[in-house]
C-alpha atoms as a PDB file:
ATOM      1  CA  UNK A   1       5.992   0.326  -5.870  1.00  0.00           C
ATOM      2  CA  UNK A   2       8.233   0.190  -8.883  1.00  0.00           C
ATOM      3  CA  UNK A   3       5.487   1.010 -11.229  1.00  0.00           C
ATOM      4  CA  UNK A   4       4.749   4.071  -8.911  1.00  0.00           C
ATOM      5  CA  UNK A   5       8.422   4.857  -8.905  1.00  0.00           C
ATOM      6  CA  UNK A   6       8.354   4.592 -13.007  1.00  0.00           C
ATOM      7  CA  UNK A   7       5.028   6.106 -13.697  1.00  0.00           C
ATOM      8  CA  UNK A   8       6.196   9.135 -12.004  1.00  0.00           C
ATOM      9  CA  UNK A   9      10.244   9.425 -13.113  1.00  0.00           C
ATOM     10  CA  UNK A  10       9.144   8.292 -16.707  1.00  0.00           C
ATOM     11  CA  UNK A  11       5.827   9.119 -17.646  1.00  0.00           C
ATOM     12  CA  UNK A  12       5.777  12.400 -15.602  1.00  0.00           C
ATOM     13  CA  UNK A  13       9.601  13.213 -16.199  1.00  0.00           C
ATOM     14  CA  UNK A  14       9.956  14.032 -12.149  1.00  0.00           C
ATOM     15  CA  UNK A  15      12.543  11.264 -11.306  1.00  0.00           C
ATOM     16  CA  UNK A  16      13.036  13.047  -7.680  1.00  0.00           C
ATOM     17  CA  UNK A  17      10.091  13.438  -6.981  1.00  0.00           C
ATOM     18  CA  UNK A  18       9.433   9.494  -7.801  1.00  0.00           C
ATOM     19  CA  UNK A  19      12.408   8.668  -5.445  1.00  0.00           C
ATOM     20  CA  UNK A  20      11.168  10.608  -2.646  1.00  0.00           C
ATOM     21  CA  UNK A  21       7.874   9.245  -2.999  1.00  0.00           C
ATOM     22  CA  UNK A  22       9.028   5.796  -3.094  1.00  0.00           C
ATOM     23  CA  UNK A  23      11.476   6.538  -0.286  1.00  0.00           C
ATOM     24  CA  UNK A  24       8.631   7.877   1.852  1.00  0.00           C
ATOM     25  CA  UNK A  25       6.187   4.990   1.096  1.00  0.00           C
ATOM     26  CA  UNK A  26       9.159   2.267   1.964  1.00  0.00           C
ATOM     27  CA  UNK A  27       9.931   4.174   5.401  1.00  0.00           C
ATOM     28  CA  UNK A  28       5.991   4.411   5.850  1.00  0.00           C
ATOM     29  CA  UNK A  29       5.876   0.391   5.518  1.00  0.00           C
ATOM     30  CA  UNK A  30       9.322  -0.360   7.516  1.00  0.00           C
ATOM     31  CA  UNK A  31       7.332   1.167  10.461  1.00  0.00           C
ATOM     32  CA  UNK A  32       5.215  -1.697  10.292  1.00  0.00           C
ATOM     33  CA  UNK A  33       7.934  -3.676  11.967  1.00  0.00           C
ATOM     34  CA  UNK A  34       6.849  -1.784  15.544  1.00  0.00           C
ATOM     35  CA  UNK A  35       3.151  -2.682  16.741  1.00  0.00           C
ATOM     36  CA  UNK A  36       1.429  -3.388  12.913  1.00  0.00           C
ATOM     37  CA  UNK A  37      -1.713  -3.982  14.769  1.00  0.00           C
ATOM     38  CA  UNK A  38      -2.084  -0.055  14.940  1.00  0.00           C
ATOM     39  CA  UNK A  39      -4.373  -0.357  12.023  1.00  0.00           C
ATOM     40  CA  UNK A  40      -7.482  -2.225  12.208  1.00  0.00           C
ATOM     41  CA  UNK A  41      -8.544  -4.595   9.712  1.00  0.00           C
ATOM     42  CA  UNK A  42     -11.028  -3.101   7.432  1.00  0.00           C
ATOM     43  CA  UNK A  43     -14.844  -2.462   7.794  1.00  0.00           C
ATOM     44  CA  UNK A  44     -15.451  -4.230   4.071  1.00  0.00           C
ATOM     45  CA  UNK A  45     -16.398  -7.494   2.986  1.00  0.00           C
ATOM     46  CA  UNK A  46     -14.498  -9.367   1.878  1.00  0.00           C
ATOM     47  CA  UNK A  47     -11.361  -7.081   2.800  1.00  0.00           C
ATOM     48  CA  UNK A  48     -12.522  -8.225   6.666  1.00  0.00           C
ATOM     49  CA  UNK A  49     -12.516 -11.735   5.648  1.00  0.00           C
ATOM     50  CA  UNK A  50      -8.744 -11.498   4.736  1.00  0.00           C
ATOM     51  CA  UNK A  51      -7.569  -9.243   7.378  1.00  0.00           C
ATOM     52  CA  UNK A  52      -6.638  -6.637   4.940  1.00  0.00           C
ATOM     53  CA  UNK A  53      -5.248  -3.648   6.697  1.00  0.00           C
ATOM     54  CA  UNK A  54      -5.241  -0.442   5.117  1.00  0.00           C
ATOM     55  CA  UNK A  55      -3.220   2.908   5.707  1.00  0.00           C
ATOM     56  CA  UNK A  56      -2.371   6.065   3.406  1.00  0.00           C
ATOM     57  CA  UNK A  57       1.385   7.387   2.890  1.00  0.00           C
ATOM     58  CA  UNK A  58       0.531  11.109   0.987  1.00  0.00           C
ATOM     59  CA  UNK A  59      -2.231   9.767  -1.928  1.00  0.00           C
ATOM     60  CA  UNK A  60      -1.325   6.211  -1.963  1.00  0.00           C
ATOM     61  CA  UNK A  61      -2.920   3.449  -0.005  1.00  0.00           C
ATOM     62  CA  UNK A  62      -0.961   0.712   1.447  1.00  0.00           C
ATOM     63  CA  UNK A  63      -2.442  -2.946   2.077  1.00  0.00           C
ATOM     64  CA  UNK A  64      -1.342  -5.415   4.334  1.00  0.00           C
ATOM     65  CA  UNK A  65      -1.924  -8.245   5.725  1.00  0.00           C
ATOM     66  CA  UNK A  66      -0.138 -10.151   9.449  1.00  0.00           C
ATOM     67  CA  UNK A  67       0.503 -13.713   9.103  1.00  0.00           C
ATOM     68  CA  UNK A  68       1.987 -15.467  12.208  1.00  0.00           C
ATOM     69  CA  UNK A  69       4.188 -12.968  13.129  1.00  0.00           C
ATOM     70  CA  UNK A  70       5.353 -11.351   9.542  1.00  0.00           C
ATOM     71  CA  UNK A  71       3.779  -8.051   7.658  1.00  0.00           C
ATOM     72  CA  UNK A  72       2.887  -9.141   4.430  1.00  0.00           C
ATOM     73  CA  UNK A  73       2.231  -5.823   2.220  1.00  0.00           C
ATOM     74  CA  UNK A  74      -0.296  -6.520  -0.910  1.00  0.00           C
ATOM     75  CA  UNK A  75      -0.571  -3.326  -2.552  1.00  0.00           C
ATOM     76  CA  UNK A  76       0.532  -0.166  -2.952  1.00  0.00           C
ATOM     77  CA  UNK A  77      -2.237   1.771  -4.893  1.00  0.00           C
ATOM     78  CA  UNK A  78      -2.806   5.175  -6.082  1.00  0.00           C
ATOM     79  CA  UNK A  79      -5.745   6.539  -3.435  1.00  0.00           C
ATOM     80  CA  UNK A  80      -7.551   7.985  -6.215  1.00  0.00           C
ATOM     81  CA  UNK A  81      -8.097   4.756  -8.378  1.00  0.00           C
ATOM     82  CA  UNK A  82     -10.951   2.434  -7.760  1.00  0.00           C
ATOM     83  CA  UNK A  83      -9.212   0.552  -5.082  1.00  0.00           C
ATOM     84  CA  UNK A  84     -12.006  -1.834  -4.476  1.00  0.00           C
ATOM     85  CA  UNK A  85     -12.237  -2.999  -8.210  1.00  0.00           C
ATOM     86  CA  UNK A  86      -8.319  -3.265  -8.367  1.00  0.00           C
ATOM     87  CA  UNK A  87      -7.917  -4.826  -4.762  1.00  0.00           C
ATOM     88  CA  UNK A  88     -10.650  -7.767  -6.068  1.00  0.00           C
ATOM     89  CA  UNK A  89      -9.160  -8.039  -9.855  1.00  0.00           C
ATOM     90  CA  UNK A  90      -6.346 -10.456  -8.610  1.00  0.00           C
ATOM     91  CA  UNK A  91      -7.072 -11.859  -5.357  1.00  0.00           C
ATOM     92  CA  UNK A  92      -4.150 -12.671  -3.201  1.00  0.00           C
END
C-alpha cells in the first residue's frame, strides 16, 4: 500500500488523491474484521490451494488469506497489472 500511496503522491504529483485512495483501500480491508468469509476463495490453481481470497477497492485488487481466526492481507495490486504473474513471482 505504501508504494501505491507513493506512486501516486510522487510519481503522479496527486498527493490527495494518493491519501484518499489509500484511506479507502485501508477502510475496504478493516471491514474484513466482520464476516471475511464473504468472499470465496478463488476459482484458480494454485490461488485455491492457498485459500487466496480476492476482492477489488476502485482498480486495485486486494488478497487475503484467514488463518485460525486472523485476516492475513497479501497484496494490494493495481487491477490492471498481470496479477497472476505478480501474485506467483514471490510466493507467500
Amino acid at each position: 500500500m505504501n508504494e501505491i500511496y507513493i506512486y501516486i503522491a510522487e510519481i503522479l504529483k496527486e498527493p490527495d488523491t494518493a491519501i484518499k485512495q489509500y484511506n479507502r483501500i485501508a477502510e475496504a480491508i478493516e471491514k474484513l474484521d466482520t464476516f471475511p468469509n464473504r468472499i470465496k476463495i478463488m476459482d484458480s490453481e494454485p490461488e485455491r490451494s492457498w485459500g487466496l481470497r480476492q476482492f477489488r477497492v476502485d482498480n486495485y485488487s486486494v488478497f487475503y488469506i484467514i488463518e485460525s481466526k486472523n485476516v492475513i492481507v497479501i497484496r494490494v495490486l493495481y487491477s490492471a497489472s498481470d496479477i497472476n504473474k505478480r501474485l506467483t513471482e514471490n510466493e507467500f
